[in-house]
N, C-alpha and C. Protein backbone atom coordinates (compact mmCIF):
# COMPACT_ATOMS: atom_id res chain seq x y z
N UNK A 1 -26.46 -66.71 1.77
CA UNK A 1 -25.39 -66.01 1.08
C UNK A 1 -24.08 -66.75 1.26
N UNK A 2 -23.19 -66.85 -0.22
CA UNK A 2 -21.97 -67.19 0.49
C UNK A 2 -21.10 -66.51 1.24
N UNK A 3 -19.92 -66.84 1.63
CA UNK A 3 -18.57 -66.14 2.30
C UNK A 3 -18.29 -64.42 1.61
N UNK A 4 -18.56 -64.68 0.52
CA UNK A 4 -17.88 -63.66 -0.15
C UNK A 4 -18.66 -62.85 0.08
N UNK A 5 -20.09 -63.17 -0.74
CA UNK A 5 -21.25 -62.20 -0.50
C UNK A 5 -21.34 -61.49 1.17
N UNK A 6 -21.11 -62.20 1.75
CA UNK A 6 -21.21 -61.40 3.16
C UNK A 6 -20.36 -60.56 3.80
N UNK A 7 -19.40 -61.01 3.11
CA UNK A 7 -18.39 -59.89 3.26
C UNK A 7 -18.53 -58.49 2.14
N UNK A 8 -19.13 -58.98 1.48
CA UNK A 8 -19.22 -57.92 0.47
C UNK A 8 -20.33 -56.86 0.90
N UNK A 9 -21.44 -57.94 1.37
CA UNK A 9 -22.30 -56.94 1.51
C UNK A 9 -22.27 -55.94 2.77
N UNK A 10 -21.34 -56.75 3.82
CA UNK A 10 -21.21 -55.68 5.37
C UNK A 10 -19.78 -54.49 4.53
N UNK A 11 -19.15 -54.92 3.33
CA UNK A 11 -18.42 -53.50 2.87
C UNK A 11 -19.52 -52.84 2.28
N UNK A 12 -19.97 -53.35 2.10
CA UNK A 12 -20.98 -52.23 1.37
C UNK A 12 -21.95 -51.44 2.10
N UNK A 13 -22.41 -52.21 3.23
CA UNK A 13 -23.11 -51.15 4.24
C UNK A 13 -22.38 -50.39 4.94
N UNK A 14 -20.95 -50.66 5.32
CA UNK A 14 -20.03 -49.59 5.75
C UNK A 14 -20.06 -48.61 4.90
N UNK A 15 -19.48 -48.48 3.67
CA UNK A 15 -19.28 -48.14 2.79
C UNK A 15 -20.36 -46.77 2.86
N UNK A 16 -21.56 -47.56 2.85
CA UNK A 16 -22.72 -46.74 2.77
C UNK A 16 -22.73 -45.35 3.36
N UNK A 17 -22.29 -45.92 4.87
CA UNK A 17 -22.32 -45.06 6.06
C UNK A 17 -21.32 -44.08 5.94
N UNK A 18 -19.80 -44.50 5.30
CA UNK A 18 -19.44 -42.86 5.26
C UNK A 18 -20.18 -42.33 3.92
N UNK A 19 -20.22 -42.81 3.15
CA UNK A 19 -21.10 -42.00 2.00
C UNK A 19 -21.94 -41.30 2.50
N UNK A 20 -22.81 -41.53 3.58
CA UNK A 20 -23.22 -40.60 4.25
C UNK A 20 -23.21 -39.40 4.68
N UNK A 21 -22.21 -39.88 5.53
CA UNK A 21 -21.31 -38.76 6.85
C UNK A 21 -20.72 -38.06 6.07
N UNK A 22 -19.90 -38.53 4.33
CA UNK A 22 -19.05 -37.77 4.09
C UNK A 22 -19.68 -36.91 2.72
N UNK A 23 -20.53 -37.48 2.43
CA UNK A 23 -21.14 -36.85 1.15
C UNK A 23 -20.59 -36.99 0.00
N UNK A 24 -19.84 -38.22 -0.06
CA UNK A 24 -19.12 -38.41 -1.15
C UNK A 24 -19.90 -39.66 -1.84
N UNK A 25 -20.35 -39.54 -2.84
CA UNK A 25 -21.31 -40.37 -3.21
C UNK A 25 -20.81 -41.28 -4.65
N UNK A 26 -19.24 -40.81 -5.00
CA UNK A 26 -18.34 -41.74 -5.57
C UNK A 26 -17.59 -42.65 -4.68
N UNK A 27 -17.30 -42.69 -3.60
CA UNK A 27 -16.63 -43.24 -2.66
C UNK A 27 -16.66 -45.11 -3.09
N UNK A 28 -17.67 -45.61 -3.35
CA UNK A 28 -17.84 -47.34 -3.91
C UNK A 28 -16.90 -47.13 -4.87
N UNK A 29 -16.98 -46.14 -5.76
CA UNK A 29 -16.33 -46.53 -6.82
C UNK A 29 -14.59 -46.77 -6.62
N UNK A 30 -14.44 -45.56 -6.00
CA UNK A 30 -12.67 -46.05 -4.97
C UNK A 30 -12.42 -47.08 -4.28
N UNK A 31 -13.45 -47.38 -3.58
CA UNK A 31 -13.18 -49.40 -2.87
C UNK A 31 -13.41 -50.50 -3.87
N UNK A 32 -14.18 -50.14 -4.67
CA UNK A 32 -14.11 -50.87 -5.83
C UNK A 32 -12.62 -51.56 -6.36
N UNK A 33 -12.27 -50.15 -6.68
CA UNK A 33 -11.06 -50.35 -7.16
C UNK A 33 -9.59 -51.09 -7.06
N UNK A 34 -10.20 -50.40 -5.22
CA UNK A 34 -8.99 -50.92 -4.38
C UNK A 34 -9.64 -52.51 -4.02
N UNK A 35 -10.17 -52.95 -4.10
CA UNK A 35 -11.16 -54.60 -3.99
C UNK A 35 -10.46 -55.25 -5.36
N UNK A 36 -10.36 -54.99 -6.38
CA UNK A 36 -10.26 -55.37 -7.61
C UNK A 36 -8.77 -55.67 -7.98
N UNK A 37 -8.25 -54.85 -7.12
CA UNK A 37 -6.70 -54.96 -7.16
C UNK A 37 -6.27 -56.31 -6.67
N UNK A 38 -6.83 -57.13 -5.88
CA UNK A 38 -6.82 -57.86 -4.99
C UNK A 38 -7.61 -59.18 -5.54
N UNK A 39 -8.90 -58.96 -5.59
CA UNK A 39 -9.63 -59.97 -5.79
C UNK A 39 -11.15 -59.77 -6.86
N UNK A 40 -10.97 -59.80 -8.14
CA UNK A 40 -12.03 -59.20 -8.70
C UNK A 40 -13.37 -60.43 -8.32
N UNK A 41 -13.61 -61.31 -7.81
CA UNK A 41 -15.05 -62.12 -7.25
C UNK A 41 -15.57 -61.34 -5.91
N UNK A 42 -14.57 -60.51 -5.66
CA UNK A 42 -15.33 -59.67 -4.67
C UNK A 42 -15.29 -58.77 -4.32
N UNK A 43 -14.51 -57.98 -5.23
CA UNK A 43 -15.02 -56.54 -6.32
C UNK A 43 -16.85 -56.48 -7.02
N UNK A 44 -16.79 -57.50 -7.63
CA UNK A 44 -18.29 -57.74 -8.56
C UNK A 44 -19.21 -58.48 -7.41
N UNK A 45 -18.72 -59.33 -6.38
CA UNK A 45 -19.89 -59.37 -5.35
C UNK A 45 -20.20 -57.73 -4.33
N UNK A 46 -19.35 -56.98 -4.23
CA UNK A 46 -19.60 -55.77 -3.56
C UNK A 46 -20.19 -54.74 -4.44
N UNK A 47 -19.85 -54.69 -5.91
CA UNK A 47 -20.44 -53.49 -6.84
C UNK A 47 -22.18 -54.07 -6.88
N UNK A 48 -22.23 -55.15 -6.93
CA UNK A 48 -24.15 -55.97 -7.13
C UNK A 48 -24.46 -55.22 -5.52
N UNK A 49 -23.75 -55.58 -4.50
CA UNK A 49 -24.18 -55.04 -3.48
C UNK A 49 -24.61 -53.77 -3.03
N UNK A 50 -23.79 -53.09 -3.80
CA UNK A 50 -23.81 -51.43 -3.51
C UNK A 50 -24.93 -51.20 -4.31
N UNK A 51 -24.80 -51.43 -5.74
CA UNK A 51 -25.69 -50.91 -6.41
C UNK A 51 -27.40 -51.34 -6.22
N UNK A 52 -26.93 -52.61 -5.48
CA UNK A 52 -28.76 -52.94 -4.93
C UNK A 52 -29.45 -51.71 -3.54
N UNK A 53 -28.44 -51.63 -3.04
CA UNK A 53 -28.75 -50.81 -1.64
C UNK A 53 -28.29 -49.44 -2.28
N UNK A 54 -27.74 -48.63 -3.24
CA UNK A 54 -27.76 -47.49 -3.81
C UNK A 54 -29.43 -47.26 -4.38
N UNK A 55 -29.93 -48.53 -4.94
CA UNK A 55 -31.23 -48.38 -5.66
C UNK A 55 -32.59 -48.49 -4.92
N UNK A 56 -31.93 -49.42 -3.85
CA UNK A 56 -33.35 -49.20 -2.82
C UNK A 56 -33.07 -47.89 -2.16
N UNK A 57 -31.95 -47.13 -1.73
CA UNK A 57 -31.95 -45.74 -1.30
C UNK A 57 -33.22 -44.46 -2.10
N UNK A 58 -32.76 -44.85 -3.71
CA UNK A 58 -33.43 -44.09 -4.95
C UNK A 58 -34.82 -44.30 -4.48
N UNK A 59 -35.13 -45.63 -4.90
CA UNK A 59 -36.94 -46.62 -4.94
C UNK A 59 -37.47 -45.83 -3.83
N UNK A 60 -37.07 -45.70 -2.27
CA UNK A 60 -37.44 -45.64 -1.07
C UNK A 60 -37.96 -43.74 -1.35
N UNK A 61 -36.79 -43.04 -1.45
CA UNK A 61 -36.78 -41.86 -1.73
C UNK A 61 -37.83 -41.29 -2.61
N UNK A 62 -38.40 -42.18 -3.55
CA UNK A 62 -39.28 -41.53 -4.93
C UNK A 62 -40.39 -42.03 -4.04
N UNK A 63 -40.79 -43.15 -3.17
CA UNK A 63 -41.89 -43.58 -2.62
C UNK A 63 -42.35 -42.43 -1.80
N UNK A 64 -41.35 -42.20 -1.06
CA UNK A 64 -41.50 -41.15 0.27
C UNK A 64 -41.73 -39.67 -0.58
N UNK A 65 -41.33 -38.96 -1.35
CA UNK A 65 -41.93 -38.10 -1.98
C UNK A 65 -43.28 -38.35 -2.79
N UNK A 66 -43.31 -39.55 -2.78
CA UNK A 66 -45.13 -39.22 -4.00
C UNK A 66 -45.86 -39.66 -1.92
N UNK A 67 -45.82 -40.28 -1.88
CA UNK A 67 -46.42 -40.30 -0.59
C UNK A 67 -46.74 -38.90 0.24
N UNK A 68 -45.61 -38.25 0.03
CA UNK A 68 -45.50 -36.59 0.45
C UNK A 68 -46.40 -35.33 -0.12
N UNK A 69 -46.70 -36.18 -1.39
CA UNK A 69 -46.82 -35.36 -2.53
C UNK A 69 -48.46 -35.57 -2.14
N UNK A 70 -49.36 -36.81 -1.88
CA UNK A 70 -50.54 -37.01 -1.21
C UNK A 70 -50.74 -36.83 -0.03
N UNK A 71 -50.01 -36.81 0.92
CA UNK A 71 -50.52 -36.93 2.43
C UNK A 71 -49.67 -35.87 2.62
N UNK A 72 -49.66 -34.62 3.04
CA UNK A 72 -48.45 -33.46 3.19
C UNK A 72 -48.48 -33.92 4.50
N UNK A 73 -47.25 -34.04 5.32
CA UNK A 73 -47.03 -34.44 6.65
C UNK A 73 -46.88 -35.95 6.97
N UNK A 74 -46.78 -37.10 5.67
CA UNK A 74 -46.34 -38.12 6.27
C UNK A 74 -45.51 -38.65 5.69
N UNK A 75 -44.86 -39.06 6.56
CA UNK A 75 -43.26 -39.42 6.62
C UNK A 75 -42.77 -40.68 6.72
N UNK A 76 -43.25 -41.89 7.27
CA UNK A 76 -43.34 -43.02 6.92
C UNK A 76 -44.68 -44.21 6.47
């Protein structure tokens, strides 16, 4: 990864984490913003970021329910 990307992507796993804690699940879109103000190459390296780890959140989630949906009681 380059410089940017890595910085982009540890905002984006922060990022993640209050999305979490806070349940605010627009929250990227506000650092976005505030990223863009500044530097749009790493605005658009952090939105690819988020939205890859927003989608493996989704992918992971639909796995673990059909998995649920066959085996009642397993969880990983």
């Amino acid at each position: 990864m380059s410089h940017v990307e890595d910085i982009a992507d540890k905002l984006a796993q922060d990022t993640m984490k209050v999305m979490a804690r806070t349940g605010d699940d627009q929250l990227y879109e506000e650092v976005a913003k505030t990223i863009a103000a500044s530097s749009t190459t790493l605005e658009e390296a952090y939105l690819t970021a988020i939205r890859v780890r927003l989608a493996a959140v989704r992918g992971r989630k639909l796995l673990e329910a059909r998995l649920k949906a066959i085996q009642p009681g397993a969880e990983d």
